[in-house]
N, C-alpha and C. Protein backbone atom coordinates (compact mmCIF):
# COMPACT_ATOMS: atom_id res chain seq x y z
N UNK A 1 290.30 30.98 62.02
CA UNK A 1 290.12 32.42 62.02
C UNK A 1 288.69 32.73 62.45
N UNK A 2 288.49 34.42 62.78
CA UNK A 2 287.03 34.50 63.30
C UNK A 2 286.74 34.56 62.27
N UNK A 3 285.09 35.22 62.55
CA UNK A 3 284.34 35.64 61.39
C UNK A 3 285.08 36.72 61.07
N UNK A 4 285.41 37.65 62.36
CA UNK A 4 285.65 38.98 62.36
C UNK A 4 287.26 39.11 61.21
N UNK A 5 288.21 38.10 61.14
CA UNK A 5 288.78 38.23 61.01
C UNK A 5 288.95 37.97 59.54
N UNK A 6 287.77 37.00 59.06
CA UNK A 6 287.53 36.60 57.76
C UNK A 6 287.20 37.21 56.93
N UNK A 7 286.50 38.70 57.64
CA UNK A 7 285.57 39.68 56.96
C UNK A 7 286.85 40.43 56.89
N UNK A 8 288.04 40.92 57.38
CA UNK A 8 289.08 42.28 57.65
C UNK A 8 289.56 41.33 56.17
N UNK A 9 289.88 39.94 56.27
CA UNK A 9 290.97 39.42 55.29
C UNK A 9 290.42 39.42 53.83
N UNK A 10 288.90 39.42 53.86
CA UNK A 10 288.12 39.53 52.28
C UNK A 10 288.31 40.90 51.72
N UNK A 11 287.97 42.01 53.09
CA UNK A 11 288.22 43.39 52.85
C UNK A 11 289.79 43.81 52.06
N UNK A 12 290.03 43.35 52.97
CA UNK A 12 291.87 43.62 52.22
C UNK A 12 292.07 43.03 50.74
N UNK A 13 291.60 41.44 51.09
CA UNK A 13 291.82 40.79 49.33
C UNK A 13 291.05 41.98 48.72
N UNK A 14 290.08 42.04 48.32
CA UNK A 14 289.28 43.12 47.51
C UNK A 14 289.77 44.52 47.13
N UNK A 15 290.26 44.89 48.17
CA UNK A 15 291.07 46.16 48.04
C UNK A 15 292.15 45.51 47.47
N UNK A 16 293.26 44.92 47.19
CA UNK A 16 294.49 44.44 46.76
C UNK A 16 293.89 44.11 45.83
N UNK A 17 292.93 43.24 45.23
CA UNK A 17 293.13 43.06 43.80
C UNK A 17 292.03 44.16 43.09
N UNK A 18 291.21 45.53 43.48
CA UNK A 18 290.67 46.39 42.86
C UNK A 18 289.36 45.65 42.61
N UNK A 19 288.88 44.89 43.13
CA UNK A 19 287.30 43.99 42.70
C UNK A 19 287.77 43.37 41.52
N UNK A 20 288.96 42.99 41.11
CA UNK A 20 288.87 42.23 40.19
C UNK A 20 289.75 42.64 38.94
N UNK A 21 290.32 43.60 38.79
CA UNK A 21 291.06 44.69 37.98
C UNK A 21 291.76 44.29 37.61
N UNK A 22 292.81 43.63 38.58
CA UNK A 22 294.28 42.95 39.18
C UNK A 22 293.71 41.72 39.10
N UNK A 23 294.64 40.99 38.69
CA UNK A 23 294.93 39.54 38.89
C UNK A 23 296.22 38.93 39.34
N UNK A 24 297.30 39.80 39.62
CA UNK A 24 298.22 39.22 40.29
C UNK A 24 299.05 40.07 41.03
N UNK A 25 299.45 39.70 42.00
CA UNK A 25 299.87 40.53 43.41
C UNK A 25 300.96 40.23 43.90
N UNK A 26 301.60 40.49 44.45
CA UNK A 26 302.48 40.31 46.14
C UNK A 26 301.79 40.65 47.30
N UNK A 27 301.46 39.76 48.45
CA UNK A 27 301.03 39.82 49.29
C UNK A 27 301.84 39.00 50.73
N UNK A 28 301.25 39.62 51.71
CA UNK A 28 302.30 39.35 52.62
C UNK A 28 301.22 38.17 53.68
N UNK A 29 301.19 37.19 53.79
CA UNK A 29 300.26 36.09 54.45
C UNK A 29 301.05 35.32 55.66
N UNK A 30 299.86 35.49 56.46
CA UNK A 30 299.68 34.55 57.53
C UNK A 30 299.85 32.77 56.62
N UNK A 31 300.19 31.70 57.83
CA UNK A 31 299.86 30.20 56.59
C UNK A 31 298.49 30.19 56.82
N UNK A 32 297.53 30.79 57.83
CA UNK A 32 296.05 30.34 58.15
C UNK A 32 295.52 31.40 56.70
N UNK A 33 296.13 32.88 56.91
CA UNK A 33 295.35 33.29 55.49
C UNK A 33 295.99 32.36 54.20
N UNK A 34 296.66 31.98 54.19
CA UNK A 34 297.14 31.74 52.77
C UNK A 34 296.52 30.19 52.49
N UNK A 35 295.92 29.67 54.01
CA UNK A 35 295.31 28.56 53.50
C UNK A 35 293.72 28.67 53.18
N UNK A 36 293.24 29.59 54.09
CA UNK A 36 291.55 30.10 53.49
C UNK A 36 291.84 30.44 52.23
N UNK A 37 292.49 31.16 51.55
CA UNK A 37 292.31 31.74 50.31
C UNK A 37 292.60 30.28 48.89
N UNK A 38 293.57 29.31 49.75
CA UNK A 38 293.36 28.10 48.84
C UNK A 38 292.44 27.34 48.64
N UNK A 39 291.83 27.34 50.08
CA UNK A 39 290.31 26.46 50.31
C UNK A 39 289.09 27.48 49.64
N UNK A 40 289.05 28.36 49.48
CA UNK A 40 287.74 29.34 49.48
C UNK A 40 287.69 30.13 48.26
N UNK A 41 289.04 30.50 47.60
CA UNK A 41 289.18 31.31 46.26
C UNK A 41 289.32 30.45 45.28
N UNK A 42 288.45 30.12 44.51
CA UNK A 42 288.44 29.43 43.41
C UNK A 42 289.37 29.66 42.26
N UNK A 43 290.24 29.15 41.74
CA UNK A 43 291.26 29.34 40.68
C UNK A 43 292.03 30.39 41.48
N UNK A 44 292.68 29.84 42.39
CA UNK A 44 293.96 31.06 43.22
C UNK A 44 295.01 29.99 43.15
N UNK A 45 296.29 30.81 42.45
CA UNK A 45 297.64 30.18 42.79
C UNK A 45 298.32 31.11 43.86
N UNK A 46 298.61 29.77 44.73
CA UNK A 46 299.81 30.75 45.46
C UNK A 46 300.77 30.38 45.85
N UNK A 47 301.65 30.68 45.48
CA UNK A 47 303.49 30.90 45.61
C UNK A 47 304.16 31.18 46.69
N UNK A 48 304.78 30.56 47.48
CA UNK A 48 305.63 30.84 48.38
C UNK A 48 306.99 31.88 48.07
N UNK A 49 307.24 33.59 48.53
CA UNK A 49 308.41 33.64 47.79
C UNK A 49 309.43 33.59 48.92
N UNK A 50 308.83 34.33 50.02
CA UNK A 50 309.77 34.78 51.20
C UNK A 50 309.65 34.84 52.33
N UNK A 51 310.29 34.55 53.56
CA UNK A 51 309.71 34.68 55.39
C UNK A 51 309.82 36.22 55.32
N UNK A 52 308.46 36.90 56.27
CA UNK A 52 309.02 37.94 56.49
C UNK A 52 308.55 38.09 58.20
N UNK A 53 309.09 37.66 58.67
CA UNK A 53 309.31 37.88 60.19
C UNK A 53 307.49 36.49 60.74
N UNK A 54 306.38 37.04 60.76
CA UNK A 54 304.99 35.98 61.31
C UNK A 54 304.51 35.48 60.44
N UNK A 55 305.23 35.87 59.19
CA UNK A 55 304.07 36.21 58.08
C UNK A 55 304.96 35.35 56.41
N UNK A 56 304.70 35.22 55.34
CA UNK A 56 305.15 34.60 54.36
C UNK A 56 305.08 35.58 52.93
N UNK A 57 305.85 36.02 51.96
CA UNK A 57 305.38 37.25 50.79
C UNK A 57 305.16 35.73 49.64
N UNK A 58 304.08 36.11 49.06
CA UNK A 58 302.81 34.60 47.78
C UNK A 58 302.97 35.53 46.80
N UNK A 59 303.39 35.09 45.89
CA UNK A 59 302.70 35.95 44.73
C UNK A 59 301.31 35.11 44.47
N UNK A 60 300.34 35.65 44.27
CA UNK A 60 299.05 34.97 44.35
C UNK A 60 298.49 35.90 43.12
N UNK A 61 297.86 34.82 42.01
CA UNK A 61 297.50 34.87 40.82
C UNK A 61 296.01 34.59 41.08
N UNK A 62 295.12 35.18 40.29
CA UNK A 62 293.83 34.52 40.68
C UNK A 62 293.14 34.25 39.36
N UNK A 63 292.00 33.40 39.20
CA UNK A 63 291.59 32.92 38.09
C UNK A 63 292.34 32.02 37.11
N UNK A 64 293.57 31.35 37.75
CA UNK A 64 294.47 30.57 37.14
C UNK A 64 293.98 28.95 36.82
N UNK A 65 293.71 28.51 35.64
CA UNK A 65 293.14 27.59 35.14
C UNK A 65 293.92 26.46 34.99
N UNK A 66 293.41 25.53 36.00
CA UNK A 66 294.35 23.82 36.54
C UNK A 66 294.74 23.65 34.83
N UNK A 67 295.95 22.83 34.83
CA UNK A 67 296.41 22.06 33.50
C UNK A 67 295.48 20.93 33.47
């Protein structure tokens, strides 16, 4: 991904989870976003639920603490 594109995808996470408000979502991901956010978001689960045409719907939990 670009920079440019890294900065639109932080913007959006932030807005979707309220800076922090929210901790768990439905979101609709690229596999390149859904793999930055595994590599880069610390304590993020994410769930595969559904194809939706380019894209994949995660329920993505954040701050979720490894067993």
């Amino acid at each position: 991904m670009t920079t440019i594109e890294i900065a639109a995808l932080e913007a959006a996470l932030s807005s979707a989870f309220q800076g922090g408000e929210l901790r768990r979502r439905e979101l609709r991901l690229t596999a390149e976003e859904a793999e930055y956010m595994a590599l880069r978001w610390e304590g993020v689960r994410l769930t595969p639920l559904s194809p939706s045409g380019d894209k994949m719907w995660y329920l993505v939990e954040l701050n979720v603490l490894s067993a």
